[in-house]
C-alpha atoms as a PDB file:
ATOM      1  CA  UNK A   1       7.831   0.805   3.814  1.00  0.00           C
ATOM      2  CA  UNK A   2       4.975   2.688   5.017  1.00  0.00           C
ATOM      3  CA  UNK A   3       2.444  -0.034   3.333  1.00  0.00           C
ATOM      4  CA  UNK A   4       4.340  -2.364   5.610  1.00  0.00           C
ATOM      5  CA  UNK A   5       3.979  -0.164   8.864  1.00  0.00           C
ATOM      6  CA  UNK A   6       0.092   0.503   7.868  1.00  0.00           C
ATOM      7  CA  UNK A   7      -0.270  -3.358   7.459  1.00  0.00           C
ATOM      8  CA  UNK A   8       1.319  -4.282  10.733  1.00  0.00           C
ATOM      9  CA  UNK A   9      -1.011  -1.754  12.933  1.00  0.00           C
ATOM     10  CA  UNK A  10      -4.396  -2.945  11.382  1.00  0.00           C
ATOM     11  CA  UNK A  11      -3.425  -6.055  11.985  1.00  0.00           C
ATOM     12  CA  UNK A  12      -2.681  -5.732  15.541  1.00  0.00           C
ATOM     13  CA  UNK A  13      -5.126  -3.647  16.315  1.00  0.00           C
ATOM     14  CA  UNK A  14      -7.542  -1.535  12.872  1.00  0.00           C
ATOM     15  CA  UNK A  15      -9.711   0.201  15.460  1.00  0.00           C
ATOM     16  CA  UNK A  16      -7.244   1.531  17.713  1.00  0.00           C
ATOM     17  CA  UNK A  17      -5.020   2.455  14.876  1.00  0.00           C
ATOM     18  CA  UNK A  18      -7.042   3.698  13.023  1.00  0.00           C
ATOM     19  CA  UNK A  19      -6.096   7.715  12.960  1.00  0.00           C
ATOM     20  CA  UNK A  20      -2.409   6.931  12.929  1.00  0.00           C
ATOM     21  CA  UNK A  21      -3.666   4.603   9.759  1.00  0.00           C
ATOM     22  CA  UNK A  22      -5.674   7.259   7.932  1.00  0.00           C
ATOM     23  CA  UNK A  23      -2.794   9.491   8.375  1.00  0.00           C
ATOM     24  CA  UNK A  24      -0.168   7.104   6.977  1.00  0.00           C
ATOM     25  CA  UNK A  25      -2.687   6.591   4.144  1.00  0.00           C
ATOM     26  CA  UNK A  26      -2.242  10.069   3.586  1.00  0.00           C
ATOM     27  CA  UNK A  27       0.911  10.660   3.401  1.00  0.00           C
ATOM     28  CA  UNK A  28       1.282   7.341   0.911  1.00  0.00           C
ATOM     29  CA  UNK A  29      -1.307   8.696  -1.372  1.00  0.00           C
ATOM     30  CA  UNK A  30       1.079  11.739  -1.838  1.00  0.00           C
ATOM     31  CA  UNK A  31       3.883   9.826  -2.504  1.00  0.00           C
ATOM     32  CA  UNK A  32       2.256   7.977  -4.813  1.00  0.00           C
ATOM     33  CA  UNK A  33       0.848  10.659  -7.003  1.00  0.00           C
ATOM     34  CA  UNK A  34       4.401  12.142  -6.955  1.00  0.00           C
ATOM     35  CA  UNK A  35       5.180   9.511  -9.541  1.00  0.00           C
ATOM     36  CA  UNK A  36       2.258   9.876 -11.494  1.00  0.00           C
ATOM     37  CA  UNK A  37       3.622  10.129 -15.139  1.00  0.00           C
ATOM     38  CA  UNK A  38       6.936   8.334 -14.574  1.00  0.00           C
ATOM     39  CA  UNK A  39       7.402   5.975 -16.714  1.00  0.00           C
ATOM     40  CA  UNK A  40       9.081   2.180 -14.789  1.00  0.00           C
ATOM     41  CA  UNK A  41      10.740  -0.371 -16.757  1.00  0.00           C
ATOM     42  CA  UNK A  42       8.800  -3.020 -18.420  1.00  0.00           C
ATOM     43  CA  UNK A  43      10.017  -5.402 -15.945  1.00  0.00           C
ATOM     44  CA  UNK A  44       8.244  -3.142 -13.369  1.00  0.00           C
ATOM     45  CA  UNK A  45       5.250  -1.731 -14.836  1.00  0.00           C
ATOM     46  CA  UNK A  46       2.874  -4.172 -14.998  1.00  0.00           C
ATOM     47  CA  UNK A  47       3.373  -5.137 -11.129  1.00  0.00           C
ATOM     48  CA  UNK A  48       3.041  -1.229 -10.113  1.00  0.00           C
ATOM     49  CA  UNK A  49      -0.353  -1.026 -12.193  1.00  0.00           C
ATOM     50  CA  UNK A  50      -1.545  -4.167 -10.552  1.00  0.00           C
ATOM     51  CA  UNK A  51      -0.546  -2.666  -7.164  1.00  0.00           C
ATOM     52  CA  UNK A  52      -1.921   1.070  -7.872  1.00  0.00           C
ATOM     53  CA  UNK A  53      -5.523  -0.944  -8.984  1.00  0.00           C
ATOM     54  CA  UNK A  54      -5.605  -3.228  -5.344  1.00  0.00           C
ATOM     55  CA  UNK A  55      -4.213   0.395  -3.254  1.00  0.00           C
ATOM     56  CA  UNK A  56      -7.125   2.705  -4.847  1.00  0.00           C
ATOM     57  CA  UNK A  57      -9.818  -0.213  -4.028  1.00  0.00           C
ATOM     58  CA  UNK A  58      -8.171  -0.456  -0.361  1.00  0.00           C
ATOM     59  CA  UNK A  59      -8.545   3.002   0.149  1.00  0.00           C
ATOM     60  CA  UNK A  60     -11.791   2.951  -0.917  1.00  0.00           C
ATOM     61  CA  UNK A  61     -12.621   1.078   2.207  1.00  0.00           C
ATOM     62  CA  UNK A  62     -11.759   3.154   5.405  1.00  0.00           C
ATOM     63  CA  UNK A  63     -13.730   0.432   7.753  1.00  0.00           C
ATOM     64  CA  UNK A  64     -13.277  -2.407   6.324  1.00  0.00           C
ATOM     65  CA  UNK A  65     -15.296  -5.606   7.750  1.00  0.00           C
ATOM     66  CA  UNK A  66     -12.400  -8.057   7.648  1.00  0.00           C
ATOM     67  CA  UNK A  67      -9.255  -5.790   8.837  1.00  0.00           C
ATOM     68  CA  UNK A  68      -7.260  -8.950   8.242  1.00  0.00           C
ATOM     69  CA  UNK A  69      -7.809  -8.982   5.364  1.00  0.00           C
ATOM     70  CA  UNK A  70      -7.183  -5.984   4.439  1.00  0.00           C
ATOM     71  CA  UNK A  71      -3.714  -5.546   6.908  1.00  0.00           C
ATOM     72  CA  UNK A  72      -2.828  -8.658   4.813  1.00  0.00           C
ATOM     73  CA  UNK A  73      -3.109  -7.341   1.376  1.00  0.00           C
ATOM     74  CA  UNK A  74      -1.257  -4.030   2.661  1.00  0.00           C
ATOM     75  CA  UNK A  75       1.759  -6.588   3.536  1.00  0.00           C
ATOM     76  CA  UNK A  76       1.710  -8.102   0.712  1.00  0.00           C
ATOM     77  CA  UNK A  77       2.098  -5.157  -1.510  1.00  0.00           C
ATOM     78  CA  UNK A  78       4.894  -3.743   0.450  1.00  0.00           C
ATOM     79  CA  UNK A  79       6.838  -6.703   0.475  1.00  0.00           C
ATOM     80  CA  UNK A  80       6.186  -6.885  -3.340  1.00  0.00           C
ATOM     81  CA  UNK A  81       7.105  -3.557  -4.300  1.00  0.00           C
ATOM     82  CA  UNK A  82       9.971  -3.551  -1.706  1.00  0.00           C
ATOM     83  CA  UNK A  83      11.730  -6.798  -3.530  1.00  0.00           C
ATOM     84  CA  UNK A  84      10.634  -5.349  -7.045  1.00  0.00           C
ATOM     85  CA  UNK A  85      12.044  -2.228  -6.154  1.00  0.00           C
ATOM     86  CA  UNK A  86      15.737  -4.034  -5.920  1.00  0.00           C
ATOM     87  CA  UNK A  87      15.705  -5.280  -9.049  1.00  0.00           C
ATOM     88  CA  UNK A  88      15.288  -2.115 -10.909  1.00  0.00           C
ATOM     89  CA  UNK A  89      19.010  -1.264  -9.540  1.00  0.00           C
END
């Protein structure tokens, strides 16, 4: 959810957003070291090791030239691990 919020306000706007961003970034990264050592289904792995590999090079880039881009990518992963995330019920 939040990759979908942080996608949505750099692409309407990365420069004006860009504290509220940084802060949802934040907050993400925390969540997402919370399930450092958990172990997903093998239907599930593979895509949440592709996604934690795109997220760390994302967040390497706090100004990045094409915010587009980069707003699009954040969508994308969110819907992604959103519709994965059903199918592990």
């Amino acid at each position: 959810m939040n990759l979908t919020r942080i996608g949505n306000w750099a692409a309407d706007g990365f420069s004006t957003r860009k504290e509220k961003i940084q802060i949802f970034l934040k907050n993400t990264d925390r969540y997402f070291d919370s399930l450092a050592g958990t172990r997903f289904p093998k239907n599930f792995a593979p895509t949440y090791n592709r996604f934690q590999s795109e997220y760390r090079q994302l967040r390497k880039n706090p100004n990045p030239q094409n915010p587009l881009v980069w707003a699009e990518k954040m969508l994308t992963w969110g819907n992604i691990l959103t519709h994965r995330a059903k199918l592990l019920n």
